[in-house]
PDB file of N, CA and C in Angstrom:
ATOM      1  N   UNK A   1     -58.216  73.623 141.280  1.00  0.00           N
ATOM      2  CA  UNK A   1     -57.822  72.239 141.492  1.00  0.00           C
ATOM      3  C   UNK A   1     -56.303  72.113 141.579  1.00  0.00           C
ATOM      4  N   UNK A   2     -55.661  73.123 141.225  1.00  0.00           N
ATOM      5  CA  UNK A   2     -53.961  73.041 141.164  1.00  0.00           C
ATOM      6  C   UNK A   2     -53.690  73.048 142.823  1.00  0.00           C
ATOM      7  N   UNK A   3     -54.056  73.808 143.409  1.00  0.00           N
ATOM      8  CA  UNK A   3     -53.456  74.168 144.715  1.00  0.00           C
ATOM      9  C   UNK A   3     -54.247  72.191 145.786  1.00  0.00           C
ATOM     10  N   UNK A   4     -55.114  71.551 144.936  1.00  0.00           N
ATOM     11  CA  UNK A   4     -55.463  70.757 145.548  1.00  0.00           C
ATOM     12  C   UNK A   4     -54.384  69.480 145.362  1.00  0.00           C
ATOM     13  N   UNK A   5     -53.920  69.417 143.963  1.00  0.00           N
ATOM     14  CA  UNK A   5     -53.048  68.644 143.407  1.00  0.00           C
ATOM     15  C   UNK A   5     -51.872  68.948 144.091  1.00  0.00           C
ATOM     16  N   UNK A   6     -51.884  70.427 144.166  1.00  0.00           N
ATOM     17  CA  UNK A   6     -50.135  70.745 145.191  1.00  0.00           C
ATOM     18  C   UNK A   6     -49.780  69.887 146.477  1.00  0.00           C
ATOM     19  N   UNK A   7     -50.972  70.203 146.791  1.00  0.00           N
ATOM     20  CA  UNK A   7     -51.149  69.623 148.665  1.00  0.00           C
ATOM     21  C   UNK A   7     -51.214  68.221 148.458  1.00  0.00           C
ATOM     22  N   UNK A   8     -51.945  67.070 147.712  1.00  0.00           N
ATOM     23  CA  UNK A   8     -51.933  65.736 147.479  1.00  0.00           C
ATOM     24  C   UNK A   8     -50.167  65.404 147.215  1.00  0.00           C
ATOM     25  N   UNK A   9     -49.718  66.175 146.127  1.00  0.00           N
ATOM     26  CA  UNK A   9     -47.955  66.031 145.991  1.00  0.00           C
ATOM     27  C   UNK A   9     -47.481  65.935 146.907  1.00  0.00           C
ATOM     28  N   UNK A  10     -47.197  67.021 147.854  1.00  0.00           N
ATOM     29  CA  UNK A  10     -46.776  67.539 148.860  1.00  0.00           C
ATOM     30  C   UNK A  10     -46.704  65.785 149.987  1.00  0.00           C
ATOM     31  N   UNK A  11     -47.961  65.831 150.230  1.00  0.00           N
ATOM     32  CA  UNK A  11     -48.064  64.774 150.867  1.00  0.00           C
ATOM     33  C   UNK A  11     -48.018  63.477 150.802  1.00  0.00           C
ATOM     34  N   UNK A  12     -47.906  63.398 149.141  1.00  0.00           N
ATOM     35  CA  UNK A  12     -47.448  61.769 149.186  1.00  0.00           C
ATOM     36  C   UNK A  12     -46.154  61.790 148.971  1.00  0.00           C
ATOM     37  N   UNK A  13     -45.573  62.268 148.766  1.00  0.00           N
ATOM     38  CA  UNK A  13     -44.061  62.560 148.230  1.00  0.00           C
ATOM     39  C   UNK A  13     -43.148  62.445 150.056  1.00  0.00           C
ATOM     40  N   UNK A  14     -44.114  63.285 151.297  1.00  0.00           N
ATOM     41  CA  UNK A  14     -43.447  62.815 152.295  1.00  0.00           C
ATOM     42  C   UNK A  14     -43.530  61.708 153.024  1.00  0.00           C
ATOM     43  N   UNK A  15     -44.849  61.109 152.652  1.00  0.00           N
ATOM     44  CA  UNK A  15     -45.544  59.890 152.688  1.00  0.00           C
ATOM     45  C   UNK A  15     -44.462  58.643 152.282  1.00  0.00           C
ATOM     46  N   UNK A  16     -44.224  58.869 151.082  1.00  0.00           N
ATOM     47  CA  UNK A  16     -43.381  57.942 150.678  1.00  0.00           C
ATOM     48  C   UNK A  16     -41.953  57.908 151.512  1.00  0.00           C
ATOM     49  N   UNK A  17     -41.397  58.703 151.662  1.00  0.00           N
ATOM     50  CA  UNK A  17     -40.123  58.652 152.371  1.00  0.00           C
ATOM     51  C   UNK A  17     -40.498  58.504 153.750  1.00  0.00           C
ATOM     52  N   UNK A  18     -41.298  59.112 154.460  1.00  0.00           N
ATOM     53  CA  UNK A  18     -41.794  58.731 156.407  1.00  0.00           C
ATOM     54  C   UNK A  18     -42.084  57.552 156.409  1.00  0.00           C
ATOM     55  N   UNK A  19     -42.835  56.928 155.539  1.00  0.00           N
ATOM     56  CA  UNK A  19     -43.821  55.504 155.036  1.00  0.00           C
ATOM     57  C   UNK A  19     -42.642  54.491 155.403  1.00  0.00           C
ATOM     58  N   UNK A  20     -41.706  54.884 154.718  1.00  0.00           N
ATOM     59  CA  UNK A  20     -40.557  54.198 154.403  1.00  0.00           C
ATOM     60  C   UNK A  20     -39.526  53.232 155.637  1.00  0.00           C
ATOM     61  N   UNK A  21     -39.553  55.059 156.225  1.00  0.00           N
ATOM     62  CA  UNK A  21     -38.605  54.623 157.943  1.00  0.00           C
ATOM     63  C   UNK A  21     -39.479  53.939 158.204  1.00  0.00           C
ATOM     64  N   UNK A  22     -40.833  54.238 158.387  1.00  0.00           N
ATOM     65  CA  UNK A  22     -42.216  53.729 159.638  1.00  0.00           C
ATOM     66  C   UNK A  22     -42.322  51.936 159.214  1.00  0.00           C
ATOM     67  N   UNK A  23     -41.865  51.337 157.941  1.00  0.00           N
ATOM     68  CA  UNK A  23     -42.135  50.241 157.276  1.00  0.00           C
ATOM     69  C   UNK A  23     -40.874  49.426 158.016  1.00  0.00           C
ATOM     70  N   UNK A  24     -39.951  50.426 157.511  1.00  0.00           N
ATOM     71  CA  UNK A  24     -38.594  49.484 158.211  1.00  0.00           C
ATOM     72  C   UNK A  24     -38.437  49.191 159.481  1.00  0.00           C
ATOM     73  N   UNK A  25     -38.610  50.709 160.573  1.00  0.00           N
ATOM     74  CA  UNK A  25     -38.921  50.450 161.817  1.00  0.00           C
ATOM     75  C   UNK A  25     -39.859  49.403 162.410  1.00  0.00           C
ATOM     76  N   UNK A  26     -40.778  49.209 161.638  1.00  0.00           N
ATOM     77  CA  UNK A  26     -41.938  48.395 162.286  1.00  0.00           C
ATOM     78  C   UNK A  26     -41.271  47.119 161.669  1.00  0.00           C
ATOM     79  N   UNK A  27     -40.971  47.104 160.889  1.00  0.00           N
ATOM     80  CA  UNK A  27     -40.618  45.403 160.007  1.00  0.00           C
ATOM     81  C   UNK A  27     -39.394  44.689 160.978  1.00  0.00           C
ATOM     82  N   UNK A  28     -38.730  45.710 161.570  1.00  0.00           N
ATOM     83  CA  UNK A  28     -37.633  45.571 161.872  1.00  0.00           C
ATOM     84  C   UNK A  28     -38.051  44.904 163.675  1.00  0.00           C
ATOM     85  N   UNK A  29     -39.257  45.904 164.570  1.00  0.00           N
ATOM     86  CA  UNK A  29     -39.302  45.385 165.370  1.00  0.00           C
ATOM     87  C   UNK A  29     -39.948  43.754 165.748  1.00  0.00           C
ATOM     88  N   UNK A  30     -41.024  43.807 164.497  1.00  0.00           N
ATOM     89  CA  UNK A  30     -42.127  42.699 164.210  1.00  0.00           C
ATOM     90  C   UNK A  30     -42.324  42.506 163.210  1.00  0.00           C
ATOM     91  N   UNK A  31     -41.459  41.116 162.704  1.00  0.00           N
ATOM     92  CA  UNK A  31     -41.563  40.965 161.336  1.00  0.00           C
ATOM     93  C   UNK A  31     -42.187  40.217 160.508  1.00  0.00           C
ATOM     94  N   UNK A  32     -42.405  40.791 159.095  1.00  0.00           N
ATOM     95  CA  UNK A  32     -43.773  40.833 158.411  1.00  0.00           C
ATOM     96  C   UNK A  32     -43.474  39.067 157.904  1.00  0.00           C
ATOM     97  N   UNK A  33     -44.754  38.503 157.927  1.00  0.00           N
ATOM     98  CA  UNK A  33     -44.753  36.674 157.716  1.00  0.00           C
ATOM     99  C   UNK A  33     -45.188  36.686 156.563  1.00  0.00           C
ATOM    100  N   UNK A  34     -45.718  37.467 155.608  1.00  0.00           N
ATOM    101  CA  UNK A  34     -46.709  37.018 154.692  1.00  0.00           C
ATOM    102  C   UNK A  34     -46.156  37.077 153.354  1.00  0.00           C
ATOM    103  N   UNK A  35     -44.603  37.186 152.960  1.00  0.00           N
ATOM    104  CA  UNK A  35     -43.690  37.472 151.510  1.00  0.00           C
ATOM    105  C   UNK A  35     -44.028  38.748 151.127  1.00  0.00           C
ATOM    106  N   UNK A  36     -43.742  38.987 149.823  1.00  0.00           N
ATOM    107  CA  UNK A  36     -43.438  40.377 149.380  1.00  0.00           C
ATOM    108  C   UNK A  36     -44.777  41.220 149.570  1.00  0.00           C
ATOM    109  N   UNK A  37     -45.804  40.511 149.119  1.00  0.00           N
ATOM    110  CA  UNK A  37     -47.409  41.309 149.028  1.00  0.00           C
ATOM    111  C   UNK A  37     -47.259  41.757 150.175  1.00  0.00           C
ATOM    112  N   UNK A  38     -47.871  40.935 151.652  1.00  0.00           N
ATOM    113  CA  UNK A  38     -47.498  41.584 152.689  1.00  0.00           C
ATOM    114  C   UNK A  38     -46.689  42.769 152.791  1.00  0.00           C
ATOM    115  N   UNK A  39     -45.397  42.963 152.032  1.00  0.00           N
ATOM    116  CA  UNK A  39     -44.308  43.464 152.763  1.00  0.00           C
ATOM    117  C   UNK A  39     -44.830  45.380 152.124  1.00  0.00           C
ATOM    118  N   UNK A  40     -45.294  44.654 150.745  1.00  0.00           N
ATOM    119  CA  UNK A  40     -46.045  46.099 149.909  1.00  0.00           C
ATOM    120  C   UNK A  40     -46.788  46.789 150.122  1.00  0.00           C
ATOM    121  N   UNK A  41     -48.104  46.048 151.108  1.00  0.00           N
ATOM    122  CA  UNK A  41     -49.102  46.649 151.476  1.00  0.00           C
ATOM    123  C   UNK A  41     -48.718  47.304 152.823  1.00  0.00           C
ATOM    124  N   UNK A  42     -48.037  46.263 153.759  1.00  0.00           N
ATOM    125  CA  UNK A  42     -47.129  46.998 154.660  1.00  0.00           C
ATOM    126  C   UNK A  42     -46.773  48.556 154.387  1.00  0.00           C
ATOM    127  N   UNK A  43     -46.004  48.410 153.914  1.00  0.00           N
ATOM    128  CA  UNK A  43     -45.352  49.570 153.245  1.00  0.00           C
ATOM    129  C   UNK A  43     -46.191  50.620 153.056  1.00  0.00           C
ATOM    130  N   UNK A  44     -47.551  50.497 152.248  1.00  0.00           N
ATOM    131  CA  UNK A  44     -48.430  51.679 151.159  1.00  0.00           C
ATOM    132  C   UNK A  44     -48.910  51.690 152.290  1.00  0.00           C
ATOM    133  N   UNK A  45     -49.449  51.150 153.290  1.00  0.00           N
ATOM    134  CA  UNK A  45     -50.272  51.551 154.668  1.00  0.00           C
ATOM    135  C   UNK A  45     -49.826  52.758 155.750  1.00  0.00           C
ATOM    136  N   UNK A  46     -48.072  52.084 155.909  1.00  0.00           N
ATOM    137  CA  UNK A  46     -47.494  53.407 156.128  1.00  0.00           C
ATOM    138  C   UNK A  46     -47.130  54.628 155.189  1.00  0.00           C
ATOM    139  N   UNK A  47     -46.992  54.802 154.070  1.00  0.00           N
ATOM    140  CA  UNK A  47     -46.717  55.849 153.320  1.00  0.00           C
ATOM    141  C   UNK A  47     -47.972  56.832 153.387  1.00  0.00           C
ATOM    142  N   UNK A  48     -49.381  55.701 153.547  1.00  0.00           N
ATOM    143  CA  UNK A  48     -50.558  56.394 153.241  1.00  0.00           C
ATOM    144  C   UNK A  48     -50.785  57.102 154.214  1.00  0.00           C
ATOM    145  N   UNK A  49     -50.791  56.630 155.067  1.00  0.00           N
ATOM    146  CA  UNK A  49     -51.204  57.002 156.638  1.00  0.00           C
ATOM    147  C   UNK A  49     -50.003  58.392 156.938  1.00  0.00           C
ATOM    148  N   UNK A  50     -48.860  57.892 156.991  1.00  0.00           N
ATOM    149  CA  UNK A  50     -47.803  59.177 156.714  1.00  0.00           C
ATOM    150  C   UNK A  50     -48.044  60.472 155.782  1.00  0.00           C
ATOM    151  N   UNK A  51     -48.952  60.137 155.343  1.00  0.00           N
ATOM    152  CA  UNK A  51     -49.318  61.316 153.823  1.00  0.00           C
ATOM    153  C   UNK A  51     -49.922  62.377 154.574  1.00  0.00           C
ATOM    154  N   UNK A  52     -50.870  61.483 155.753  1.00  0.00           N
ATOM    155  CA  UNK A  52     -51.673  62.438 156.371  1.00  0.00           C
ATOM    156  C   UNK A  52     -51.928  63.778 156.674  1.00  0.00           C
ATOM    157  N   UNK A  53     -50.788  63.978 157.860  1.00  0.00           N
ATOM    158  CA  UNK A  53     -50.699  65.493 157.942  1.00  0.00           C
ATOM    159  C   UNK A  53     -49.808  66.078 157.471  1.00  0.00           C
ATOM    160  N   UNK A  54     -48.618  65.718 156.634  1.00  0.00           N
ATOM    161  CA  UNK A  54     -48.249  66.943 155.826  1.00  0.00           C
ATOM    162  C   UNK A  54     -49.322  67.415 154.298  1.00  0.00           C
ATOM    163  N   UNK A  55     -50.231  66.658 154.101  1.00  0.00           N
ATOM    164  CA  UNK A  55     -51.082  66.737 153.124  1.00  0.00           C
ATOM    165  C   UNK A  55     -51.619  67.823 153.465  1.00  0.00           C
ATOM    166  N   UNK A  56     -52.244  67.826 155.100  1.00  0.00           N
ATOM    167  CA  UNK A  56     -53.416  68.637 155.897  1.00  0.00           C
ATOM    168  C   UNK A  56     -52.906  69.847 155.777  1.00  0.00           C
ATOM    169  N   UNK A  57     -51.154  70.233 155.719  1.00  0.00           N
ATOM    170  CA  UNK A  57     -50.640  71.158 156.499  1.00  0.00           C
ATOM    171  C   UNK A  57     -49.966  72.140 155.326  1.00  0.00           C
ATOM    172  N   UNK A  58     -50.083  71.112 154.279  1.00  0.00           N
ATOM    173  CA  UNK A  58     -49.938  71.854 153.231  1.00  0.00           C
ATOM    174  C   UNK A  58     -51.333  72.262 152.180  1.00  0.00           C
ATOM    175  N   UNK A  59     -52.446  71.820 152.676  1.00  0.00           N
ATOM    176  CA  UNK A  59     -53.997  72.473 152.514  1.00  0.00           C
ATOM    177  C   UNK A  59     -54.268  73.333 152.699  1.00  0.00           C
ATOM    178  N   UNK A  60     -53.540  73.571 154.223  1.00  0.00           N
ATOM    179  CA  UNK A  60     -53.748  74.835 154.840  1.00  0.00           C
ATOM    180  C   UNK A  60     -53.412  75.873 154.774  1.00  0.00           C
ATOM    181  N   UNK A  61     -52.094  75.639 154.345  1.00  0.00           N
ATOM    182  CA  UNK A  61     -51.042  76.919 154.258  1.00  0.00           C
ATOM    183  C   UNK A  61     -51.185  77.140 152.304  1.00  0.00           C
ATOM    184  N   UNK A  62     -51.558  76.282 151.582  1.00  0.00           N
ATOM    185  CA  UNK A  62     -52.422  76.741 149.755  1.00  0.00           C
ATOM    186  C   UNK A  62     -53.752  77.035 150.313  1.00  0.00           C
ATOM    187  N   UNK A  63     -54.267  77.256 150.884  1.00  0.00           N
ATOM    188  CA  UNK A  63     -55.408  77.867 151.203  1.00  0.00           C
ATOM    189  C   UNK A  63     -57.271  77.152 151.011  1.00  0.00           C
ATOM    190  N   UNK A  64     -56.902  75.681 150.815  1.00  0.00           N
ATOM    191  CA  UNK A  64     -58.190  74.751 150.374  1.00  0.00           C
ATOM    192  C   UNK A  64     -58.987  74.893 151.540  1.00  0.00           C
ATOM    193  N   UNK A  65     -60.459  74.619 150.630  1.00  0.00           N
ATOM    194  CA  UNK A  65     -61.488  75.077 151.644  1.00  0.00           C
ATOM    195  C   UNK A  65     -61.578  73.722 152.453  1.00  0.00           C
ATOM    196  N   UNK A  66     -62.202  74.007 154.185  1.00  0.00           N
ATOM    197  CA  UNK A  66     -62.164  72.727 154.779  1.00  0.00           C
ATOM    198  C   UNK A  66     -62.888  71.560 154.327  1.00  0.00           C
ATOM    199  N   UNK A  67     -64.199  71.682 153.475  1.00  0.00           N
ATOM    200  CA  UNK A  67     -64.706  70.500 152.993  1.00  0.00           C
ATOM    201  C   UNK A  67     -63.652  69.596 152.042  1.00  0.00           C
ATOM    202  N   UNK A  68     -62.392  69.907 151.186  1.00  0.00           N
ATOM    203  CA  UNK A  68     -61.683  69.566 150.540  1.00  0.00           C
ATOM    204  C   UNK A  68     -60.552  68.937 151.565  1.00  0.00           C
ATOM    205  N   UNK A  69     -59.993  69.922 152.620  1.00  0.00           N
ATOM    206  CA  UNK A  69     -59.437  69.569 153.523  1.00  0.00           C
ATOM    207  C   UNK A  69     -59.957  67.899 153.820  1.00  0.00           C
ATOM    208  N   UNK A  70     -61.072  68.112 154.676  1.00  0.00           N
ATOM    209  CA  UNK A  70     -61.690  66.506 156.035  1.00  0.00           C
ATOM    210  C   UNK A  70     -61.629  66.077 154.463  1.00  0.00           C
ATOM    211  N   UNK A  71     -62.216  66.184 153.505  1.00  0.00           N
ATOM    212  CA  UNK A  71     -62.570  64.973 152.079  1.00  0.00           C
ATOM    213  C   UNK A  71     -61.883  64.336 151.730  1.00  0.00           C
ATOM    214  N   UNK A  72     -60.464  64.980 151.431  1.00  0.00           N
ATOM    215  CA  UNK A  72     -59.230  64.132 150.723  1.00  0.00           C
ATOM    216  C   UNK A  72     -58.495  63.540 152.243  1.00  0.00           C
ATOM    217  N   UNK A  73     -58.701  63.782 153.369  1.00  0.00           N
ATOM    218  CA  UNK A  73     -58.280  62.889 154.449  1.00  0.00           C
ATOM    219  C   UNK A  73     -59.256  61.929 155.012  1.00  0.00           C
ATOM    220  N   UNK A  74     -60.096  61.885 154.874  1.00  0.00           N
ATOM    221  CA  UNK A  74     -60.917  60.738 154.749  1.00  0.00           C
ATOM    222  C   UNK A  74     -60.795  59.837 154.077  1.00  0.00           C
ATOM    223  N   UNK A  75     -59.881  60.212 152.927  1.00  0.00           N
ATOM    224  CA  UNK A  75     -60.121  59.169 151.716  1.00  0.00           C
ATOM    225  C   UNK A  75     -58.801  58.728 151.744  1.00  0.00           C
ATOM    226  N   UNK A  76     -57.863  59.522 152.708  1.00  0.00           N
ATOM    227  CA  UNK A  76     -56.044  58.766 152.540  1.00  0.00           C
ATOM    228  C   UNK A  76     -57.084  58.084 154.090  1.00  0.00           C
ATOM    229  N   UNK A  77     -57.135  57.915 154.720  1.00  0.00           N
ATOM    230  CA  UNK A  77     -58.144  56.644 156.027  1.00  0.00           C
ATOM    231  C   UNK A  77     -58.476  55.821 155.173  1.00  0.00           C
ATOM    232  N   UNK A  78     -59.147  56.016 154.467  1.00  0.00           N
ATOM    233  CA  UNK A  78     -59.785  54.799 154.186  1.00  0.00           C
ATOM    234  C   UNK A  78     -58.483  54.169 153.031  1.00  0.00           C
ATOM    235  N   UNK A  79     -57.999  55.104 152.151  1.00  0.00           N
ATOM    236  CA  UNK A  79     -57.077  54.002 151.292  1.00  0.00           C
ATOM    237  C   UNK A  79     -56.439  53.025 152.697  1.00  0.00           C
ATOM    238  N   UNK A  80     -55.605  53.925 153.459  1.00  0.00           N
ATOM    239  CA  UNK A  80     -54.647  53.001 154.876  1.00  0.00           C
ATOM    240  C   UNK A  80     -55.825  51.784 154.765  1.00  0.00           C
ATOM    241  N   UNK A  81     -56.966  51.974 155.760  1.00  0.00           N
ATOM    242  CA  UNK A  81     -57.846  50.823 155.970  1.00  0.00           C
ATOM    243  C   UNK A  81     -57.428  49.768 154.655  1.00  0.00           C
ATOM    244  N   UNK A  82     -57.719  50.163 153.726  1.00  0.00           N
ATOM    245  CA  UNK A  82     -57.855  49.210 152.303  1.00  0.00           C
ATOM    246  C   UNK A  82     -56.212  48.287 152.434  1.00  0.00           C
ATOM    247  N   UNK A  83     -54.984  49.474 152.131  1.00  0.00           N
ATOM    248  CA  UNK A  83     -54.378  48.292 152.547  1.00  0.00           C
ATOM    249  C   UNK A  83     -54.001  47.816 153.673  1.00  0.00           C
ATOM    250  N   UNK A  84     -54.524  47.562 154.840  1.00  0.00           N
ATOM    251  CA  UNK A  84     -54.275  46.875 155.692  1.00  0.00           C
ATOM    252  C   UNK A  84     -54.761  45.973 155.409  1.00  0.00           C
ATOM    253  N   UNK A  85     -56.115  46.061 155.726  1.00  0.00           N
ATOM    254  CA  UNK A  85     -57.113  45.095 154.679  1.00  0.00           C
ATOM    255  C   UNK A  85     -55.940  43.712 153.893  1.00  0.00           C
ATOM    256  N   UNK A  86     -55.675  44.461 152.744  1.00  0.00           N
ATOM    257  CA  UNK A  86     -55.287  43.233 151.614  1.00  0.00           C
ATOM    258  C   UNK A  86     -53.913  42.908 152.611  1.00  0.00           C
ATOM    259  N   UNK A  87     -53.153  43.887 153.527  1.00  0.00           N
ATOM    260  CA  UNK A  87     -51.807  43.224 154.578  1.00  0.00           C
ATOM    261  C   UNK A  87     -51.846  42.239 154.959  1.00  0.00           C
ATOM    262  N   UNK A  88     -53.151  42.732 155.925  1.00  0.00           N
ATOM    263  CA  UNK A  88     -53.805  41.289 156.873  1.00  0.00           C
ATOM    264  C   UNK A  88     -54.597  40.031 155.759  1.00  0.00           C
ATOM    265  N   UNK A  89     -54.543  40.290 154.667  1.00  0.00           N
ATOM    266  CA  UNK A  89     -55.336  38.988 153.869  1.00  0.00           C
ATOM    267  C   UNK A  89     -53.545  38.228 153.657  1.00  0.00           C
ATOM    268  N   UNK A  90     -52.896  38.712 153.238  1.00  0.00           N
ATOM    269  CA  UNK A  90     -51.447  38.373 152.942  1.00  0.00           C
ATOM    270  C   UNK A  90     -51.225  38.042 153.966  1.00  0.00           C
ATOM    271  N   UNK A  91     -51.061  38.325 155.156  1.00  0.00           N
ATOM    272  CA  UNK A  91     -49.970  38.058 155.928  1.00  0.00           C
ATOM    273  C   UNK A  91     -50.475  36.345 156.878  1.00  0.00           C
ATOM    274  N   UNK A  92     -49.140  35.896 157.036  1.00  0.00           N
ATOM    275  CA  UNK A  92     -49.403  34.476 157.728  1.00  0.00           C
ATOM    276  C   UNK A  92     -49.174  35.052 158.915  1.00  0.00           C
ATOM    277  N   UNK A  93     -50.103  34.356 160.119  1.00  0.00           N
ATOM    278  CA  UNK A  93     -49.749  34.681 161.661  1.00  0.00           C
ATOM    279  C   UNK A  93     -48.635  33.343 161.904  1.00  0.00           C
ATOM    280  N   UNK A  94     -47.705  33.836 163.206  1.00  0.00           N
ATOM    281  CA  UNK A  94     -47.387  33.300 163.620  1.00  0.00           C
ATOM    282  C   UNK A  94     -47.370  32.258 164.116  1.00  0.00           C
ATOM    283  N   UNK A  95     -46.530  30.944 164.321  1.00  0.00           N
ATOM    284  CA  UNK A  95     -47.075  29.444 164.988  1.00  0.00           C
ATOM    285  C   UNK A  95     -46.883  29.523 166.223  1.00  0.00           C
ATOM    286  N   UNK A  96     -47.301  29.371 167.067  1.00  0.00           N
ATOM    287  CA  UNK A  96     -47.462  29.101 168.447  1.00  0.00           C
ATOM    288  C   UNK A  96     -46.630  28.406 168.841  1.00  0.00           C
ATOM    289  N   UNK A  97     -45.977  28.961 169.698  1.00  0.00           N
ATOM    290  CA  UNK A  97     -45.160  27.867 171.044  1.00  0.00           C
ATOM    291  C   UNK A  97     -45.481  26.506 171.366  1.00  0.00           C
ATOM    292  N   UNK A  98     -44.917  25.036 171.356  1.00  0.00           N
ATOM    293  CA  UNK A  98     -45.956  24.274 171.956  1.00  0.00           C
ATOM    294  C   UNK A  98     -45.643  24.234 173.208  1.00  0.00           C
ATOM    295  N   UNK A  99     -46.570  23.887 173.835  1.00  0.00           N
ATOM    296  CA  UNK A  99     -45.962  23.893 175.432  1.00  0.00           C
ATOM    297  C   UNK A  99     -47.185  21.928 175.535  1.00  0.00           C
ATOM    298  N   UNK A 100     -45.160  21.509 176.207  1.00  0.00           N
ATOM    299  CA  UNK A 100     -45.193  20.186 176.561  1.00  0.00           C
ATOM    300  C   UNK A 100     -44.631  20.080 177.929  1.00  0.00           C
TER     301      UNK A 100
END
């Protein structure tokens, strides 16, 4: 289980810092309406999703078997899904243009 814990480190640790640019970049092009919650889940969606393949790539190279491999990336998918999920419950859409 150590070499599984290595690879989870590994990958949230770059997660968090890629997560980071990917939060700002995106916040920066289209920005987030919904206050801080929004801005958090924002955020953990990209870190999570960013976790992805250096997680995979450091599985591979500690040597985890592939059922452990697809398992624990299935489950950083579905965390992303989750917070988008609570993003999109947070976040306010935009008001519309009126056109007069």
């Amino acid at each position: 289980m150590g070499n599984w814990l290595l690879a989870v480190a590994i990958g949230a640790a770059v997660g968090v810092v890629v997560g980071l640019k990917i939060a700002r970049d995106s916040n920066a092009k289209l920005a987030v309406q919904g206050g801080a919650l929004a801005q958090l889940f924002h955020y953990l969606a990209s870190a999570s999703l960013s976790a992805l393949l250096p997680y995979v790539i450091a599985g591979v190279v500690v040597g985890l078997s592939f059922l452990a491999l697809i398992g624990t990336a299935v489950g950083f998918m579905a965390l992303t899904g989750l917070f988008l999920l609570l993003y999109a419950a947070f976040e306010r859409h935009p008001q519309a243009p009126s056109t007069q």
